[in-house]
PDB file of N, CA and C in Angstrom:
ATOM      1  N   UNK A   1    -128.111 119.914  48.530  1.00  0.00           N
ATOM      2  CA  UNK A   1    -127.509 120.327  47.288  1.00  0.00           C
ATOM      3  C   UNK A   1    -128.289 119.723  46.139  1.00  0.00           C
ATOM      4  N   UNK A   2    -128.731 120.118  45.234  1.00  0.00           N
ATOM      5  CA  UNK A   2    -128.722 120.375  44.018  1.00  0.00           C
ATOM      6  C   UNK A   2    -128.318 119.681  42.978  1.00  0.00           C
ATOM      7  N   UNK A   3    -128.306 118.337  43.012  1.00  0.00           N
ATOM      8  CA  UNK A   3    -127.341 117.679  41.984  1.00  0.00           C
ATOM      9  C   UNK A   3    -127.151 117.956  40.454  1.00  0.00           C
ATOM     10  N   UNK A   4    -128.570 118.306  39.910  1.00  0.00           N
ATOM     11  CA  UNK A   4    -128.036 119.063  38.706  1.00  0.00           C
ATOM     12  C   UNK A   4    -127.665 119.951  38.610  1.00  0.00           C
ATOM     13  N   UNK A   5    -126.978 120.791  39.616  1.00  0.00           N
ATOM     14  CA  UNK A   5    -126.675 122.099  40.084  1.00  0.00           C
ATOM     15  C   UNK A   5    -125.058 121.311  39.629  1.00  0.00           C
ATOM     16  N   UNK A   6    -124.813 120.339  40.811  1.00  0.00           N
ATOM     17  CA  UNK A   6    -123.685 119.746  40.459  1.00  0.00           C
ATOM     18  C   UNK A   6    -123.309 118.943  39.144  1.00  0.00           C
ATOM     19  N   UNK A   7    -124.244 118.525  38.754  1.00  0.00           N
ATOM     20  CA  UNK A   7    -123.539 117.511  37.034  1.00  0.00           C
ATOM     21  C   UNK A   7    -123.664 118.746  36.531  1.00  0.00           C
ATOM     22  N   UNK A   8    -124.351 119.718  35.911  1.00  0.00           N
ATOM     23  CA  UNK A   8    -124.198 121.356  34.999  1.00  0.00           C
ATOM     24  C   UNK A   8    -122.700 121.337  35.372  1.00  0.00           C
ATOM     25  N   UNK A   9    -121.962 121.674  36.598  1.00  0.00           N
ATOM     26  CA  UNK A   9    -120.948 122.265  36.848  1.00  0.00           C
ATOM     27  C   UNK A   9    -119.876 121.517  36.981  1.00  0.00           C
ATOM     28  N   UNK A  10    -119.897 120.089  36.647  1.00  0.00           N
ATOM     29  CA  UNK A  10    -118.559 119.126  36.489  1.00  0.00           C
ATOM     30  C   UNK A  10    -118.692 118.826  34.860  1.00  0.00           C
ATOM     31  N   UNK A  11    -119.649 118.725  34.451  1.00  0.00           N
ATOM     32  CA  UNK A  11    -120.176 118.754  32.714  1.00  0.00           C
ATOM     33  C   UNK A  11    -118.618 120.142  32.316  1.00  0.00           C
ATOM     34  N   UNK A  12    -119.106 121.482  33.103  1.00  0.00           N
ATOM     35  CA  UNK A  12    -118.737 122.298  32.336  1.00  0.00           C
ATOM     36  C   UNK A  12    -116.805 122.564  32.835  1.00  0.00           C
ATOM     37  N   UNK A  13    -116.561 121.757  33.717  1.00  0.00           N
ATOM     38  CA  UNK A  13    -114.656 121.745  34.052  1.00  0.00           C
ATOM     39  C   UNK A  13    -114.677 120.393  33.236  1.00  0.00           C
ATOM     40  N   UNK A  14    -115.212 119.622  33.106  1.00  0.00           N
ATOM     41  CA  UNK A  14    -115.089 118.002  31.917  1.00  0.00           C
ATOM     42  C   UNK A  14    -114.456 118.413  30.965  1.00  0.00           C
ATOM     43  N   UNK A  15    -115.610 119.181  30.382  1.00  0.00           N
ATOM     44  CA  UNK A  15    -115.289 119.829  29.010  1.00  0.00           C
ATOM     45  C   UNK A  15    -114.000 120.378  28.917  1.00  0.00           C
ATOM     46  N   UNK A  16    -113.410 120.671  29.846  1.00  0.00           N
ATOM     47  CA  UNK A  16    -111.809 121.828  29.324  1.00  0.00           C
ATOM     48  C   UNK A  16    -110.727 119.987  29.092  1.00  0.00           C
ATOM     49  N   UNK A  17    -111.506 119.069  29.733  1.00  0.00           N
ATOM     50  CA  UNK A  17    -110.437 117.887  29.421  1.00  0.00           C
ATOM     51  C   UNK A  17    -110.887 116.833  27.959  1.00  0.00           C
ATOM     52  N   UNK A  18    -111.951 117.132  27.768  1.00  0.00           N
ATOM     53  CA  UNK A  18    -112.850 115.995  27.356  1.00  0.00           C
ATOM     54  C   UNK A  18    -112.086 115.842  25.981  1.00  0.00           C
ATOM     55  N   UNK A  19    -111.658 114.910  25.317  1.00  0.00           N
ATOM     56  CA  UNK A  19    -110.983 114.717  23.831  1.00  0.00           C
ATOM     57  C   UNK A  19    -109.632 115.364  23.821  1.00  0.00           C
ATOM     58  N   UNK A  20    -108.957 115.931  24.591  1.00  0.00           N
ATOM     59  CA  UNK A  20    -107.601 116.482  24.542  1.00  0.00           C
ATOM     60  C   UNK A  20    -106.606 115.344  24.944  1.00  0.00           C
ATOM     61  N   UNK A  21    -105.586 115.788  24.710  1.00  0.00           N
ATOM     62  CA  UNK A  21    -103.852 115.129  25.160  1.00  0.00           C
ATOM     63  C   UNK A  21    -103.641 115.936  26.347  1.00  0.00           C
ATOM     64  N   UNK A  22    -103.436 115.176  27.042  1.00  0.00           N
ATOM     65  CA  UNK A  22    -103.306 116.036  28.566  1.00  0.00           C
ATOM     66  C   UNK A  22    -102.143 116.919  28.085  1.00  0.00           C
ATOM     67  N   UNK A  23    -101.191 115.712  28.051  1.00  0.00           N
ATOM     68  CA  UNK A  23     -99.409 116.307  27.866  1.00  0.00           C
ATOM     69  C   UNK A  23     -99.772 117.920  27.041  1.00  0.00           C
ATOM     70  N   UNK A  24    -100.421 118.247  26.049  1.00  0.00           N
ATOM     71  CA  UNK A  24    -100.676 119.155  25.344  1.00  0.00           C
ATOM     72  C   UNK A  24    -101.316 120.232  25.898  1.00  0.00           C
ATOM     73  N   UNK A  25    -101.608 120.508  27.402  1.00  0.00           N
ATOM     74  CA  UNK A  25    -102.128 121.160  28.255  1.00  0.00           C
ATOM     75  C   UNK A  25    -100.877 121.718  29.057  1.00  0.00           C
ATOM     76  N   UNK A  26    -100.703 123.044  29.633  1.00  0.00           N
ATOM     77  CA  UNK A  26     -99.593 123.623  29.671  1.00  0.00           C
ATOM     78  C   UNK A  26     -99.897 123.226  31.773  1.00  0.00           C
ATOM     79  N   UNK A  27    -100.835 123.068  31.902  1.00  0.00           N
ATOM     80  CA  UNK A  27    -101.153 122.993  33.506  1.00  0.00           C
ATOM     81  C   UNK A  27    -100.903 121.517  33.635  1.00  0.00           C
ATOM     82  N   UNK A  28    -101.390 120.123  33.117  1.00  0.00           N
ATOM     83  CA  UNK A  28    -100.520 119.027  33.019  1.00  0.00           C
ATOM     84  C   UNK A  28     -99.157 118.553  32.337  1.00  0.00           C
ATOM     85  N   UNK A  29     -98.586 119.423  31.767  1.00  0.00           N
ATOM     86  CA  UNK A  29     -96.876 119.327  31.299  1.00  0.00           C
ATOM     87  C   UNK A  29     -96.288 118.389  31.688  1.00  0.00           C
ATOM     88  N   UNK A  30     -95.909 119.120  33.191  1.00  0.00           N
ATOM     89  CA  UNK A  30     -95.136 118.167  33.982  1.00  0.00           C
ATOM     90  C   UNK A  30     -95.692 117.214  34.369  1.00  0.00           C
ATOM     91  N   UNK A  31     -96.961 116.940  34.840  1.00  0.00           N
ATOM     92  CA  UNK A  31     -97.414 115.833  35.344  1.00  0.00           C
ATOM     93  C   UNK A  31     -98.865 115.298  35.276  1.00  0.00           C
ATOM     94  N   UNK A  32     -99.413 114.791  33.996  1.00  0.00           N
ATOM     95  CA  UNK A  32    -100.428 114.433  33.672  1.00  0.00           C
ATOM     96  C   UNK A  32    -100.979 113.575  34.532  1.00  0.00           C
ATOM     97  N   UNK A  33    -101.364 113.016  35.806  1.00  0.00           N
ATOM     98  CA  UNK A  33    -101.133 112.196  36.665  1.00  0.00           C
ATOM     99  C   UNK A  33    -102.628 112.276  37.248  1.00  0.00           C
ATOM    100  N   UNK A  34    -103.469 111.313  37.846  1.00  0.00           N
ATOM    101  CA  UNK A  34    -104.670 111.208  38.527  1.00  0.00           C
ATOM    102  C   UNK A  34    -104.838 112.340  39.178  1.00  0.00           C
ATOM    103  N   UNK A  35    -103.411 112.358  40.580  1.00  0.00           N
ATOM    104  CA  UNK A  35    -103.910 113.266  41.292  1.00  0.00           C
ATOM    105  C   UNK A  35    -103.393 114.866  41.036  1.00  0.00           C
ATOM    106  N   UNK A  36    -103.056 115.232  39.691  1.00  0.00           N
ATOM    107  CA  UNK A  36    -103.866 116.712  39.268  1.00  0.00           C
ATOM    108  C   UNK A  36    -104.437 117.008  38.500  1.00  0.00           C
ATOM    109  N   UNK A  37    -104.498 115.310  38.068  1.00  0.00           N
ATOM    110  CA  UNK A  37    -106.065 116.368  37.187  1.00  0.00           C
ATOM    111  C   UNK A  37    -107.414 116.596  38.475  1.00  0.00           C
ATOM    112  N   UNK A  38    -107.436 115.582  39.623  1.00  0.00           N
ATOM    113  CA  UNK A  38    -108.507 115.550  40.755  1.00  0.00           C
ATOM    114  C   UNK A  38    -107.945 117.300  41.092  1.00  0.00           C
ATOM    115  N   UNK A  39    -106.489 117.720  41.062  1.00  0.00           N
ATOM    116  CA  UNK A  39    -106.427 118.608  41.839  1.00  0.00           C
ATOM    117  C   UNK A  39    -107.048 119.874  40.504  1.00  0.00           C
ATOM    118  N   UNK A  40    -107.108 119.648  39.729  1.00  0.00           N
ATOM    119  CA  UNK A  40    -107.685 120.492  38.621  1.00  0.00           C
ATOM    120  C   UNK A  40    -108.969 120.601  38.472  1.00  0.00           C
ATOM    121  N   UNK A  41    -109.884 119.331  38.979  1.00  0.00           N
ATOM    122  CA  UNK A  41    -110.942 119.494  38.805  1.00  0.00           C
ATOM    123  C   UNK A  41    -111.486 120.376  39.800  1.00  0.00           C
ATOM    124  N   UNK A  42    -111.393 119.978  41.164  1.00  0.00           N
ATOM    125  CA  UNK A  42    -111.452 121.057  42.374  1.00  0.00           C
ATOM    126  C   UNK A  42    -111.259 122.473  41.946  1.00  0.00           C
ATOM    127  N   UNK A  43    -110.273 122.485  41.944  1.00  0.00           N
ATOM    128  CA  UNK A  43    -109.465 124.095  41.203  1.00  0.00           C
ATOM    129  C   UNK A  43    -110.500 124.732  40.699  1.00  0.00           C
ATOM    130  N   UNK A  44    -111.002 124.362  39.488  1.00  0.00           N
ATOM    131  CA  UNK A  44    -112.102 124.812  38.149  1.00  0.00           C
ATOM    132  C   UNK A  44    -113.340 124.754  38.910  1.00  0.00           C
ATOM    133  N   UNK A  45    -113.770 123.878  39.426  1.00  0.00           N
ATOM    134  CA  UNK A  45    -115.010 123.761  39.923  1.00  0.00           C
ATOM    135  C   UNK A  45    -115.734 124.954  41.421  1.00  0.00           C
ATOM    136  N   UNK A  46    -114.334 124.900  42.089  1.00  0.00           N
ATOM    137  CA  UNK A  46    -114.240 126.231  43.385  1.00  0.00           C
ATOM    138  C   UNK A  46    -114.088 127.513  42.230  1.00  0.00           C
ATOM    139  N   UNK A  47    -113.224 127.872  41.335  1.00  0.00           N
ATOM    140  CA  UNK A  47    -113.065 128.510  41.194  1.00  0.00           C
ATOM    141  C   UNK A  47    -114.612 129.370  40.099  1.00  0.00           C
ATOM    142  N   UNK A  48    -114.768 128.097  38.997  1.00  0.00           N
ATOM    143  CA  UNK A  48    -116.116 128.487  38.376  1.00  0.00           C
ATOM    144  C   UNK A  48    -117.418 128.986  39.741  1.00  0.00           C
ATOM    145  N   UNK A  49    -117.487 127.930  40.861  1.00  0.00           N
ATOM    146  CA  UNK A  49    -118.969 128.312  41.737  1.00  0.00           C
ATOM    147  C   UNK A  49    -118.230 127.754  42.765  1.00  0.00           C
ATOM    148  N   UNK A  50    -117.965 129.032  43.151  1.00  0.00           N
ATOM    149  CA  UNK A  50    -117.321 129.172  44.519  1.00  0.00           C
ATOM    150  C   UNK A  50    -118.688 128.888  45.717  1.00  0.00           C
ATOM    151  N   UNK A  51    -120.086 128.798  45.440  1.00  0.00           N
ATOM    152  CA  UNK A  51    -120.492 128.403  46.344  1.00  0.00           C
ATOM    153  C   UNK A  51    -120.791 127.375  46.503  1.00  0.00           C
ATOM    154  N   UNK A  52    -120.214 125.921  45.555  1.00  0.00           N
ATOM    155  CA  UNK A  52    -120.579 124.800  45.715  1.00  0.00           C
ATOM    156  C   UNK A  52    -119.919 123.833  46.773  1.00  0.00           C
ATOM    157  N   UNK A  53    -121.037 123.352  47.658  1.00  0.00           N
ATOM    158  CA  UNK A  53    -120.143 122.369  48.669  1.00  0.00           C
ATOM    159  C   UNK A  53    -119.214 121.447  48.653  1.00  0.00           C
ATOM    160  N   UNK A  54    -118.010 121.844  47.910  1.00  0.00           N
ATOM    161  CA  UNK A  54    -117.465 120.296  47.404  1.00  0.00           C
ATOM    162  C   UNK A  54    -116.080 120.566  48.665  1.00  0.00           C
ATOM    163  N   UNK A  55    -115.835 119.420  49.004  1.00  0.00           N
ATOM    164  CA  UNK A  55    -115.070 118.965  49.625  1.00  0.00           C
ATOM    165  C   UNK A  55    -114.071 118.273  49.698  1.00  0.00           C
ATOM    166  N   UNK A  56    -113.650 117.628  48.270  1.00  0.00           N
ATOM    167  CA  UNK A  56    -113.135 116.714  47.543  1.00  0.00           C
ATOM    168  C   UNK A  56    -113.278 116.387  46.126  1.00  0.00           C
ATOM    169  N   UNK A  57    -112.285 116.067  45.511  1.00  0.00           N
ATOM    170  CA  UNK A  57    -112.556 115.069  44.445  1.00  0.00           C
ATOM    171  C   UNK A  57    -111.994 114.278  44.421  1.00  0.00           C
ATOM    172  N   UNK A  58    -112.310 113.001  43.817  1.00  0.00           N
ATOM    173  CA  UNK A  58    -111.479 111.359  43.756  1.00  0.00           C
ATOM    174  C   UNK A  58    -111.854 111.301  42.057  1.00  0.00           C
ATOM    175  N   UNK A  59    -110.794 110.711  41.871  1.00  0.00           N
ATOM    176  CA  UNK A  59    -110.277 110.146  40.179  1.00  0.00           C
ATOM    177  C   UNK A  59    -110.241 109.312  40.256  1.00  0.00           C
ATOM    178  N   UNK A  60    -110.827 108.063  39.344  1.00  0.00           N
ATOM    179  CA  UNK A  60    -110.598 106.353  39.539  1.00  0.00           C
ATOM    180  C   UNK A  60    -109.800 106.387  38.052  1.00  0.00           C
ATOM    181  N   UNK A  61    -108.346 105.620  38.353  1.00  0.00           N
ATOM    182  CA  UNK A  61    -108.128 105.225  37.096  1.00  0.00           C
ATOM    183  C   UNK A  61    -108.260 103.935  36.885  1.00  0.00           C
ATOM    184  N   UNK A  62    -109.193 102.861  37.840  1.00  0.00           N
ATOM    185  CA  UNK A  62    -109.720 101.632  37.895  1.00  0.00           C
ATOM    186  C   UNK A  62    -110.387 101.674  38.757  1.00  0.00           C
ATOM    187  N   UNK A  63    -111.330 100.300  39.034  1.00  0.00           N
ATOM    188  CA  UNK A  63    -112.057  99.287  40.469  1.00  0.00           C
ATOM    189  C   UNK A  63    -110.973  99.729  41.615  1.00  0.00           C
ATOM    190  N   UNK A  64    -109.844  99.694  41.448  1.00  0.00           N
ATOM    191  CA  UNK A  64    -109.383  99.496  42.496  1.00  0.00           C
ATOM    192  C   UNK A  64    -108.015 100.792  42.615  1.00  0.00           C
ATOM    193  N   UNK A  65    -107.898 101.575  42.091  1.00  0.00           N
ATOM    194  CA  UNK A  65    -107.135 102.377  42.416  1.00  0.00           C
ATOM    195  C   UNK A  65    -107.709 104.489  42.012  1.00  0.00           C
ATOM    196  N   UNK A  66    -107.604 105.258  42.676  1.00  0.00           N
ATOM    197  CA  UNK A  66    -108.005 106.322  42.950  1.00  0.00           C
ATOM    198  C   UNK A  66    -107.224 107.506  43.218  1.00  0.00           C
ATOM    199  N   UNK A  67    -107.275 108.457  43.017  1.00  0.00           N
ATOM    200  CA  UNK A  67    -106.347 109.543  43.792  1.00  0.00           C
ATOM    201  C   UNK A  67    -107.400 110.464  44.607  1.00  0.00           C
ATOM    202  N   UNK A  68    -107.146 111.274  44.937  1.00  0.00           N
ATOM    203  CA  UNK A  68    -108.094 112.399  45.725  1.00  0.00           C
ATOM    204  C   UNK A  68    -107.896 113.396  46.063  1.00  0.00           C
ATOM    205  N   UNK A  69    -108.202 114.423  45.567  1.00  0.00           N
ATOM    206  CA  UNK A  69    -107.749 115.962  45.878  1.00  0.00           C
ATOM    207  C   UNK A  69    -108.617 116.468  47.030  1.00  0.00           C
ATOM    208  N   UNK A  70    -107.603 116.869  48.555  1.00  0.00           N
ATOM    209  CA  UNK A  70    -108.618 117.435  49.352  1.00  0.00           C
ATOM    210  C   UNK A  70    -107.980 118.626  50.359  1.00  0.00           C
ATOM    211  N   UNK A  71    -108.518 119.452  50.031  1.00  0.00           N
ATOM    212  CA  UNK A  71    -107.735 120.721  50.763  1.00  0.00           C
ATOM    213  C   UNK A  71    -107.280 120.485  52.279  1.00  0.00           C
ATOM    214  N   UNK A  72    -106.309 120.615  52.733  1.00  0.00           N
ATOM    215  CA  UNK A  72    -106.296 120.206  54.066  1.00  0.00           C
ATOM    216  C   UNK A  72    -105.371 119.043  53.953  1.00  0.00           C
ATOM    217  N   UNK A  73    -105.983 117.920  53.240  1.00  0.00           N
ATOM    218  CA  UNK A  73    -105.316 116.492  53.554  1.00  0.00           C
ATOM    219  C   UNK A  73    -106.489 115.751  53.642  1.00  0.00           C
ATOM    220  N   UNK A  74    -107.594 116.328  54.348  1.00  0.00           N
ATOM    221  CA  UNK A  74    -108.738 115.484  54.925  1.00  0.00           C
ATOM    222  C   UNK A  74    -110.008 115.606  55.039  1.00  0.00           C
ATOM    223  N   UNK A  75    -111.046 115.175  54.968  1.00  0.00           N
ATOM    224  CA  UNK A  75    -112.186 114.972  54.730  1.00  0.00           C
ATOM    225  C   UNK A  75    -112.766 115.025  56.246  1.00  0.00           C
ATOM    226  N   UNK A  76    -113.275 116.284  56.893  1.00  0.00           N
ATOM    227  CA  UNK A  76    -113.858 115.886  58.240  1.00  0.00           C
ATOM    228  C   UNK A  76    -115.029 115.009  58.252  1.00  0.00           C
ATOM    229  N   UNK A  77    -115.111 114.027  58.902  1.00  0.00           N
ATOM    230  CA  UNK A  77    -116.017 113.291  59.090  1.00  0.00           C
ATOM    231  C   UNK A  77    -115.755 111.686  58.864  1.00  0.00           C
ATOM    232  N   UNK A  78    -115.011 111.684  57.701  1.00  0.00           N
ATOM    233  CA  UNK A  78    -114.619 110.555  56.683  1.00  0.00           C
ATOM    234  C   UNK A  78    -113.035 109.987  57.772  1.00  0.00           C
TER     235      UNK A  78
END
């Protein structure tokens, strides 16, 4: 893969968050929360280039804590 294939295409689902109020977003309303915006980023990113290998996303809202959006539940391999 392609990594500037990949930063172009997380650059361009960033952008729909980048400087906004989540709460002010009608898809985080109810729940502005790590794991949907991870599940939002997936979403945008399959949905913009459906042929990109992604398998996951993880959100750090610190060193030590994360959420992770992964279809399934699970990460084969991992």
């Amino acid at each position: 893969m392609d990594f500037g294939i990949l930063k172009q295409a997380l650059a361009g689902v960033l952008s729909k968050l980048d400087h906004l109020n989540l709460n002010d977003n009608p898809y985080f309303a109810d729940d502005p929360s790590a794991e949907r915006i991870a599940l939002f980023i997936f979403e945008n990113l399959k949905q913009d280039n459906p042929d990109l290998p992604i398998a996951a996303v993880d959100v750090f809202e610190s060193n030590s804590s994360m959420a992770r959006y992964c279809p399934g539940g699970s990460i084969p391999g991992f």
